[in-house]
PDB file of N, CA and C in Angstrom:
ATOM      1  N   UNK A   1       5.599  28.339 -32.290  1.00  0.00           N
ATOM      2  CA  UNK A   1       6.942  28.350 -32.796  1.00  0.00           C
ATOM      3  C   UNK A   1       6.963  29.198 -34.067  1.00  0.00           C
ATOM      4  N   UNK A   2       7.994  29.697 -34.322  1.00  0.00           N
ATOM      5  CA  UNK A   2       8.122  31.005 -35.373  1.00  0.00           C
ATOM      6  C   UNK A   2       8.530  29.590 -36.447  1.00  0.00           C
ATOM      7  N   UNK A   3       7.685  30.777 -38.110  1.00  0.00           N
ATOM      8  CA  UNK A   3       8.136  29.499 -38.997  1.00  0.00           C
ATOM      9  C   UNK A   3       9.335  30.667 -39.838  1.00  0.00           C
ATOM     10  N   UNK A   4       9.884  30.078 -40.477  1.00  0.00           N
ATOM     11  CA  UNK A   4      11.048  30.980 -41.394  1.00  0.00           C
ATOM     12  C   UNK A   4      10.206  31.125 -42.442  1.00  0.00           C
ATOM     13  N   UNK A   5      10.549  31.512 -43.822  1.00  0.00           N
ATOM     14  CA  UNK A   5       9.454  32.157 -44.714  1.00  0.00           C
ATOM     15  C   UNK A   5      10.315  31.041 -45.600  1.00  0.00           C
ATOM     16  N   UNK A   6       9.040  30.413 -46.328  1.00  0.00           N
ATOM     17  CA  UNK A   6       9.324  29.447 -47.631  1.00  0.00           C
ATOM     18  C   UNK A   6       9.930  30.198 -48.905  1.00  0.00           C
ATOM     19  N   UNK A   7       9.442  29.280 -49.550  1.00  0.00           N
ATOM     20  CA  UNK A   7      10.652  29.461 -50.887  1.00  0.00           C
ATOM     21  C   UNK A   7       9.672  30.566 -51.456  1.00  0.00           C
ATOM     22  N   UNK A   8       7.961  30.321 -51.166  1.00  0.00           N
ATOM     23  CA  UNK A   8       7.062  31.338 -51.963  1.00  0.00           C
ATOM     24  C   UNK A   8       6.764  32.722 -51.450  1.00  0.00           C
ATOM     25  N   UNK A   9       7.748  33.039 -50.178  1.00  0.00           N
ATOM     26  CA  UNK A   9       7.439  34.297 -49.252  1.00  0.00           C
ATOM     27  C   UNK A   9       7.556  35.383 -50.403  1.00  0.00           C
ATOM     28  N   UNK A  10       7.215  36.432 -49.785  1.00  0.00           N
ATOM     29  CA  UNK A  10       7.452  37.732 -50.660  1.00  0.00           C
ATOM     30  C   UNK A  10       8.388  38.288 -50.137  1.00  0.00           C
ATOM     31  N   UNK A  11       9.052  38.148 -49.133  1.00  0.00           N
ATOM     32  CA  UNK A  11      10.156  38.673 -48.439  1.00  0.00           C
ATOM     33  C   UNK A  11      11.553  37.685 -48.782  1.00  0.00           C
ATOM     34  N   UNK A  12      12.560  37.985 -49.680  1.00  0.00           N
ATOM     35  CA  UNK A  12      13.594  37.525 -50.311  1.00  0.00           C
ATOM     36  C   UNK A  12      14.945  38.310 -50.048  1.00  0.00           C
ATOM     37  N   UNK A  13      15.994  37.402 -49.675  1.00  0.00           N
ATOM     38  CA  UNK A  13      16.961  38.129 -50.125  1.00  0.00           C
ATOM     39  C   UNK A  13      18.234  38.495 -51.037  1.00  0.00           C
ATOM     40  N   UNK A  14      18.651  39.758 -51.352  1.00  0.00           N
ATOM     41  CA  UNK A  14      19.170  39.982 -52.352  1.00  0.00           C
ATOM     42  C   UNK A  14      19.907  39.060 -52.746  1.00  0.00           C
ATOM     43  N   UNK A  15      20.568  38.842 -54.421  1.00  0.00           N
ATOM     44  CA  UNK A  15      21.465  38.346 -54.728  1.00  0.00           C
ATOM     45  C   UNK A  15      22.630  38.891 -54.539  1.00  0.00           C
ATOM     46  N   UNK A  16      23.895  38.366 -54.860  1.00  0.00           N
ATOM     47  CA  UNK A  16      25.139  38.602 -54.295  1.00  0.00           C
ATOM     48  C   UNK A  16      25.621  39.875 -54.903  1.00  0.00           C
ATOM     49  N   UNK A  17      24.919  40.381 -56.521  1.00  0.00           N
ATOM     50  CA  UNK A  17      25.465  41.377 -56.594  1.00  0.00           C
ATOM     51  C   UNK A  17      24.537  42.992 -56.334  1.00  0.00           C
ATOM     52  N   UNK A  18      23.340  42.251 -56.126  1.00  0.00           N
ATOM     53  CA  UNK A  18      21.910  43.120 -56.134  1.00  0.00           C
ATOM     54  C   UNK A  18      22.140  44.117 -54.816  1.00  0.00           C
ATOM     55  N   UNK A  19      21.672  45.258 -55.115  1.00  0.00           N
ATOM     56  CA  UNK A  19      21.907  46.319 -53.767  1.00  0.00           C
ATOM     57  C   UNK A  19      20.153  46.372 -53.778  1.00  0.00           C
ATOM     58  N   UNK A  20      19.646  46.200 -52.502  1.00  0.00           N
ATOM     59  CA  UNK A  20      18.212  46.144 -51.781  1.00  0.00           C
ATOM     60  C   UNK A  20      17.914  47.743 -52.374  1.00  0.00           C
ATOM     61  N   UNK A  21      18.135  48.688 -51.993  1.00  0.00           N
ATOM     62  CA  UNK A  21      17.540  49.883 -51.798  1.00  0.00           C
ATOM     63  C   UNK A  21      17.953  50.323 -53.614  1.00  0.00           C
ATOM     64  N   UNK A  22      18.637  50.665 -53.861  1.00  0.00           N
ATOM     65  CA  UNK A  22      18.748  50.946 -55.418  1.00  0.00           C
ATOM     66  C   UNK A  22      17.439  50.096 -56.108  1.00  0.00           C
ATOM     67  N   UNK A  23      17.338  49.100 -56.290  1.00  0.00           N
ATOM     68  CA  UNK A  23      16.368  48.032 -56.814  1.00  0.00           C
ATOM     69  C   UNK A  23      15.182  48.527 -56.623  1.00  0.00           C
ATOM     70  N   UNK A  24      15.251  48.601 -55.028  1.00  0.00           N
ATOM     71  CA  UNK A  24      13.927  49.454 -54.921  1.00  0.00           C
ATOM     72  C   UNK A  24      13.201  50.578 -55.584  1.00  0.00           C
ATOM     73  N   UNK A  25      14.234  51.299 -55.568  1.00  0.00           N
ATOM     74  CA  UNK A  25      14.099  52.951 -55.948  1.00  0.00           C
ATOM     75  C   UNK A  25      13.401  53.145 -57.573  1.00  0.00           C
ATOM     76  N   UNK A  26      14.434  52.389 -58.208  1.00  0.00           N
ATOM     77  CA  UNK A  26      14.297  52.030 -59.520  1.00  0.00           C
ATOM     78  C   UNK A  26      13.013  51.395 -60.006  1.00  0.00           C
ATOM     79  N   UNK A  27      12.910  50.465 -59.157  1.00  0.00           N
ATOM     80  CA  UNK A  27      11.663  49.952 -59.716  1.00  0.00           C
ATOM     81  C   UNK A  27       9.976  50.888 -59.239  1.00  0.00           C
ATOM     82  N   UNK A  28      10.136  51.697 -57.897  1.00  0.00           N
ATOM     83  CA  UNK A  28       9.198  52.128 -57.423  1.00  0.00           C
ATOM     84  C   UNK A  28       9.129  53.568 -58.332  1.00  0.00           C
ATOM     85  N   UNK A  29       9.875  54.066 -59.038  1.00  0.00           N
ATOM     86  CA  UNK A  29       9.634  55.134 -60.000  1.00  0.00           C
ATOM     87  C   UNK A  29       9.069  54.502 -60.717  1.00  0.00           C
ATOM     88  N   UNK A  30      10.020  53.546 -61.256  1.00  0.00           N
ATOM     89  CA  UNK A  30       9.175  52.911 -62.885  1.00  0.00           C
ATOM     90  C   UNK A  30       7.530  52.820 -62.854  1.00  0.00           C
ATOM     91  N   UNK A  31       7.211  51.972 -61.626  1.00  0.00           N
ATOM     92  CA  UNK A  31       5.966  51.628 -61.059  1.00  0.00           C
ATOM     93  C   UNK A  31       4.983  53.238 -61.080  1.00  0.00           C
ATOM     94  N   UNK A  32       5.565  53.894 -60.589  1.00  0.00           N
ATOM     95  CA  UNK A  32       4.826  55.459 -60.738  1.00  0.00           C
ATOM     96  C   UNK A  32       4.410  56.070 -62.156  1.00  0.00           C
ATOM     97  N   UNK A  33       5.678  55.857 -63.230  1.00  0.00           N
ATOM     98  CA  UNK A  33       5.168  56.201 -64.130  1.00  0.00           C
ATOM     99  C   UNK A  33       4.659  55.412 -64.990  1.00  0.00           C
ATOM    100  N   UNK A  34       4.311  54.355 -65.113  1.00  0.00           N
ATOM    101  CA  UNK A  34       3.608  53.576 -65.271  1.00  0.00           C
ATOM    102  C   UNK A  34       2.302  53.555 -65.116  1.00  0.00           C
ATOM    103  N   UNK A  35       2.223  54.059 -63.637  1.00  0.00           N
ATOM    104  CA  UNK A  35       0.673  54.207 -63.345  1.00  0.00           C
ATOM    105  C   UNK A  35      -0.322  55.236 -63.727  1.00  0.00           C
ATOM    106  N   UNK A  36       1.156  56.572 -63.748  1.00  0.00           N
ATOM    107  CA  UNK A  36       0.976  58.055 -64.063  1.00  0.00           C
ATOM    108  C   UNK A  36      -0.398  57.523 -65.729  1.00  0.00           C
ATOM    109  N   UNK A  37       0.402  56.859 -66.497  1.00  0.00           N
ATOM    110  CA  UNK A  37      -0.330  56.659 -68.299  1.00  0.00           C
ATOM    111  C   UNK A  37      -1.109  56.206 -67.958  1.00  0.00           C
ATOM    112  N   UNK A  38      -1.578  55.405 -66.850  1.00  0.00           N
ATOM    113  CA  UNK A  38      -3.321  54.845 -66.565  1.00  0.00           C
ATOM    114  C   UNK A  38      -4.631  55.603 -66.251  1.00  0.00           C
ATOM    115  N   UNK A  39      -3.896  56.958 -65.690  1.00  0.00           N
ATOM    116  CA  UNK A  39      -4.610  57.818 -65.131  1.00  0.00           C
ATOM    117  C   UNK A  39      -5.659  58.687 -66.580  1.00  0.00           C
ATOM    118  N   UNK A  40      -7.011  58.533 -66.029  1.00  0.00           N
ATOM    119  CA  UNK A  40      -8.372  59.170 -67.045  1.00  0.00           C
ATOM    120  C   UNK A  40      -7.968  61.257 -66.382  1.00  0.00           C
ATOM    121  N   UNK A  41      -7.161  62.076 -66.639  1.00  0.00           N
ATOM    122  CA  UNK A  41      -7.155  63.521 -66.168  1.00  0.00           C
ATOM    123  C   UNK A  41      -8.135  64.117 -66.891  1.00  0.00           C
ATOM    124  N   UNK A  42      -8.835  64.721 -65.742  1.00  0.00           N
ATOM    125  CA  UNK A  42     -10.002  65.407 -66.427  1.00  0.00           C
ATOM    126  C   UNK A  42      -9.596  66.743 -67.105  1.00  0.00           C
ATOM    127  N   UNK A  43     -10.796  67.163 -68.240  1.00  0.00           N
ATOM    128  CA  UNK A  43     -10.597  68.308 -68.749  1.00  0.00           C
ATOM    129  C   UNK A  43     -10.206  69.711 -68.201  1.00  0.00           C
ATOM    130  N   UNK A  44      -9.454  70.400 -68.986  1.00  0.00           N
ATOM    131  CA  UNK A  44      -9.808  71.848 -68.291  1.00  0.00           C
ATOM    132  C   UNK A  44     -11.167  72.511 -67.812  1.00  0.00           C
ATOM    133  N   UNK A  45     -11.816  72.326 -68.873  1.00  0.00           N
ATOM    134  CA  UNK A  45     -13.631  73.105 -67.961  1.00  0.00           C
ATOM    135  C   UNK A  45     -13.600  71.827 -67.246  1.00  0.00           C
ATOM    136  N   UNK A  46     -13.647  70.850 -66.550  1.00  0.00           N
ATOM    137  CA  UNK A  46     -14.213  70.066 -65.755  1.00  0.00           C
ATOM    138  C   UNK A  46     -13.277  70.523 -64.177  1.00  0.00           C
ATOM    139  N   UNK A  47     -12.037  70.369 -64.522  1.00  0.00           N
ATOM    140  CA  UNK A  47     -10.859  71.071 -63.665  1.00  0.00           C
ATOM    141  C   UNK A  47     -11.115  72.616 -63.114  1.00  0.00           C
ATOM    142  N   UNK A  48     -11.711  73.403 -64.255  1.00  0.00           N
ATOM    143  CA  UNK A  48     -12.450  74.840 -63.823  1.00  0.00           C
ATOM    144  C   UNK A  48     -13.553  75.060 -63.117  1.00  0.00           C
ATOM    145  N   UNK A  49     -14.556  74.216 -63.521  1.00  0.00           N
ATOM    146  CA  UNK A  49     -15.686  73.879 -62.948  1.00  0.00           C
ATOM    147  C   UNK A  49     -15.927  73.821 -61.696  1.00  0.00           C
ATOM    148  N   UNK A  50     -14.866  72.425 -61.646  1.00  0.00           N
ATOM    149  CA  UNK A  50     -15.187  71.740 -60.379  1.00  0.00           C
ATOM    150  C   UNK A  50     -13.987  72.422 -58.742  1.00  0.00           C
ATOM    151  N   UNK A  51     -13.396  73.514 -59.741  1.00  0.00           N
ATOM    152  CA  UNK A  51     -12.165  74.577 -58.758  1.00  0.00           C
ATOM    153  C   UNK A  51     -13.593  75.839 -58.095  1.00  0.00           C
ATOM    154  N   UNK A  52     -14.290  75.864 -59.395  1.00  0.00           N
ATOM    155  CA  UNK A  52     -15.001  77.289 -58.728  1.00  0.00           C
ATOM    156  C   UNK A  52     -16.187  76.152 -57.766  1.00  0.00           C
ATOM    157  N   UNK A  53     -16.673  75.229 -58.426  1.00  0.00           N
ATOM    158  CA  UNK A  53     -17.479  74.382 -57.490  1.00  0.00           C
ATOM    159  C   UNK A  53     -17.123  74.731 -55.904  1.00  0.00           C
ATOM    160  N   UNK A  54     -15.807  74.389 -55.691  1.00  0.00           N
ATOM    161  CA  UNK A  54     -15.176  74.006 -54.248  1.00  0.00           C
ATOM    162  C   UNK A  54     -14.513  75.280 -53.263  1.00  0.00           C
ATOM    163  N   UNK A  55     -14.500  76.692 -54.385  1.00  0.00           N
ATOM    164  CA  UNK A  55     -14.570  77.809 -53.633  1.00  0.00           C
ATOM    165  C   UNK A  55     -15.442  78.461 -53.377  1.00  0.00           C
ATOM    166  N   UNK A  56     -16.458  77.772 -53.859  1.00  0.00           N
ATOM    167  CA  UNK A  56     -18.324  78.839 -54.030  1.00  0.00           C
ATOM    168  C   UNK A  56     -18.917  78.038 -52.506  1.00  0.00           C
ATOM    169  N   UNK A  57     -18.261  76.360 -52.465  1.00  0.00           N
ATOM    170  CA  UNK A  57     -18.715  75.917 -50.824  1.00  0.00           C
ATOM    171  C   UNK A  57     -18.039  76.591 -50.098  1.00  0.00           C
ATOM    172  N   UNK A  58     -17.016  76.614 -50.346  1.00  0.00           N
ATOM    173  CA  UNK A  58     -16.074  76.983 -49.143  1.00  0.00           C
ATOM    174  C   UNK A  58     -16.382  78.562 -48.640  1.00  0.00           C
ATOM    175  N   UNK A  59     -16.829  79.316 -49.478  1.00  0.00           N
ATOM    176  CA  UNK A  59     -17.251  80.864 -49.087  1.00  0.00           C
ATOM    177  C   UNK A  59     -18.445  80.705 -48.340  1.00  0.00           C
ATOM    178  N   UNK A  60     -19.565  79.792 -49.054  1.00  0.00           N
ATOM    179  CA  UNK A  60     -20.984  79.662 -48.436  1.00  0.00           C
ATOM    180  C   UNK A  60     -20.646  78.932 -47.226  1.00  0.00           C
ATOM    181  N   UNK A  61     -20.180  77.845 -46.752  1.00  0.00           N
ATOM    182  CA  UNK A  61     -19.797  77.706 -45.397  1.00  0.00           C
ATOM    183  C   UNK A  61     -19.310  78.377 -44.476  1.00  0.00           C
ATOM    184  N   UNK A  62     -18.124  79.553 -44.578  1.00  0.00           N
ATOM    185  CA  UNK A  62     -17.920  80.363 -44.376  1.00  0.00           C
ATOM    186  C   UNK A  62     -18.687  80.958 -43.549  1.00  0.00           C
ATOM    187  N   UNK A  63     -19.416  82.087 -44.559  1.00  0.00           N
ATOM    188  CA  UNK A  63     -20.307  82.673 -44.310  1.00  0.00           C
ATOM    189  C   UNK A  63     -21.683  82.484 -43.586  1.00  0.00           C
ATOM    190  N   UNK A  64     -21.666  81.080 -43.349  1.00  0.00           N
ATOM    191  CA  UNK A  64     -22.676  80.271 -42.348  1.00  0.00           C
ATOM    192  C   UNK A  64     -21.780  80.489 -41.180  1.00  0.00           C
ATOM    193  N   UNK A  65     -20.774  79.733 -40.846  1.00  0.00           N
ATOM    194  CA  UNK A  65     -19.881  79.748 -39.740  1.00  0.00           C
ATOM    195  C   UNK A  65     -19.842  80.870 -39.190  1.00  0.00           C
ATOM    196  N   UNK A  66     -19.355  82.268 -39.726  1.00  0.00           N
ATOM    197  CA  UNK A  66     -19.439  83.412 -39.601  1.00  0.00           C
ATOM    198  C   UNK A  66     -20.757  83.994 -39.037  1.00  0.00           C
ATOM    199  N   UNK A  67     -21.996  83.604 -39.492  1.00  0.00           N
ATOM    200  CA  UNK A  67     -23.367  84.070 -38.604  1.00  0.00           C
ATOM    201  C   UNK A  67     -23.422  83.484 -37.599  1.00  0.00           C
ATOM    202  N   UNK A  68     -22.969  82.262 -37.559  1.00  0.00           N
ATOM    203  CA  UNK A  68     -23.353  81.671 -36.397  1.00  0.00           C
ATOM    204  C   UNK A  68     -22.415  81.948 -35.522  1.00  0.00           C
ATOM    205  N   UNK A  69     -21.014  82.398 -35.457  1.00  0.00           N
ATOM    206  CA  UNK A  69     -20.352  82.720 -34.276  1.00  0.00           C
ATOM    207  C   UNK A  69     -20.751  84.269 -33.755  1.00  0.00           C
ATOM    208  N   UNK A  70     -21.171  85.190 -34.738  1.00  0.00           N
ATOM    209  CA  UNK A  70     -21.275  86.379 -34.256  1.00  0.00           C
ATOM    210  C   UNK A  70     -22.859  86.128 -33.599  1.00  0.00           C
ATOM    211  N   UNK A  71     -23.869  84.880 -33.765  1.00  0.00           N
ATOM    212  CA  UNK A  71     -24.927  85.158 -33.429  1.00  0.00           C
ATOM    213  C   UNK A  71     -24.575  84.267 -31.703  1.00  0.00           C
ATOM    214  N   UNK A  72     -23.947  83.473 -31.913  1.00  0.00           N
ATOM    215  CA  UNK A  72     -23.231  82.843 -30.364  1.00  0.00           C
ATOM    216  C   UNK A  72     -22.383  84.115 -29.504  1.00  0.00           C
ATOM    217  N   UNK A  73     -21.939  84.881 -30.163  1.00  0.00           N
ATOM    218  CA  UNK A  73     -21.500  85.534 -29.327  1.00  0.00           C
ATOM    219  C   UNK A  73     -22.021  86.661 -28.645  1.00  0.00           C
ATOM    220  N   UNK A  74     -23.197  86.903 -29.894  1.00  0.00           N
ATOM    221  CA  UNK A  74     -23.691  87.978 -29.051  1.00  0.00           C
ATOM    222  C   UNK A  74     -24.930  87.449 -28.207  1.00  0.00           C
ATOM    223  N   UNK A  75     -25.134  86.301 -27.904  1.00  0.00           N
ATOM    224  CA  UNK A  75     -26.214  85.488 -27.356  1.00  0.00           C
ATOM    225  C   UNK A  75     -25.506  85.803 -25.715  1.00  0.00           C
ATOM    226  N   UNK A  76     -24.223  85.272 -25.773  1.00  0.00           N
ATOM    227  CA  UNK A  76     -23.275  85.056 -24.600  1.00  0.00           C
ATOM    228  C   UNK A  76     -22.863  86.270 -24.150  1.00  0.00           C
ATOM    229  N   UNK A  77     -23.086  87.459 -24.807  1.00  0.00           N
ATOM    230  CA  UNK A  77     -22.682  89.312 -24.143  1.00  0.00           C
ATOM    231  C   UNK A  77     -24.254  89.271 -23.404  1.00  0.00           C
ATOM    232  N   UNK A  78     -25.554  88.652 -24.072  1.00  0.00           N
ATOM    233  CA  UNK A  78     -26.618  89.187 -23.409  1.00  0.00           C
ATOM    234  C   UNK A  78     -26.736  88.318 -22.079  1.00  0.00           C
ATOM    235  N   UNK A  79     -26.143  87.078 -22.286  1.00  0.00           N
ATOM    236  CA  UNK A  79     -26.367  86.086 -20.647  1.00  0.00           C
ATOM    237  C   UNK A  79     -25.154  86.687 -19.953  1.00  0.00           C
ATOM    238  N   UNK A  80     -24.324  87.596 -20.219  1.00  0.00           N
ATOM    239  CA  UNK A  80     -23.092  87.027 -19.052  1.00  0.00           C
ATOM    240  C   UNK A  80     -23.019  88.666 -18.932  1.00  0.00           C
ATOM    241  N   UNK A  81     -23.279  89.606 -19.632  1.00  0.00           N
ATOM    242  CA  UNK A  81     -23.939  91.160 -18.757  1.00  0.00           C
ATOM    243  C   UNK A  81     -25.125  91.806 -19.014  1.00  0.00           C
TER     244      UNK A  81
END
C-alpha cells in the first residue's frame, strides 16, 4: 500500500502565497554563489602549467595514434595486394 509523505518528508507543499518555481530559482542561485566563495582556484602558473601539461599529452598521444594507423595501414596494403 502507498504511504503519503509525513509531516518530516522533504517533498512539501507551497504556501498559499509561495510560487514553487520562483523559490526555487532564487534559492538555487543563491546556493551557487555561495558555493562559488568555497571554491580553493588555483594559481595562474598552476592553471599554465597544468594547460601546457594537457596539450604536451594530447600531441604525444596523437602522434602515437598517428604511427600506429599509418603503420596498420600500410600492414593491410601489404596483405590485401
Amino acid at each position: 500500500m502507498a504511504r503519503s509523505p509525513g509531516r518530516g518528508s522533504i517533498l512539501r507543499r507551497p504556501a498559499a502565497g509561495e510560487r514553487r518555481g520562483q523559490v526555487g530559482i532564487f534559492q538555487f542561485f543563491g546556493e551557487v554563489v555561495s558555493e562559488l566563495k568555497k571554491v580553493t582556484w588555483p594559481s595562474r602558473e598552476e592553471t599554465t602549467r597544468l594547460t601546457m601539461l594537457v596539450i604536451g599529452v594530447s600531441i604525444a598521444i596523437g602522434i602515437v595514434l598517428g604511427v600506429l594507423d599509418m603503420s596498420f595501414s600500410r600492414l593491410l596494403d601489404v596483405i590485401l595486394f
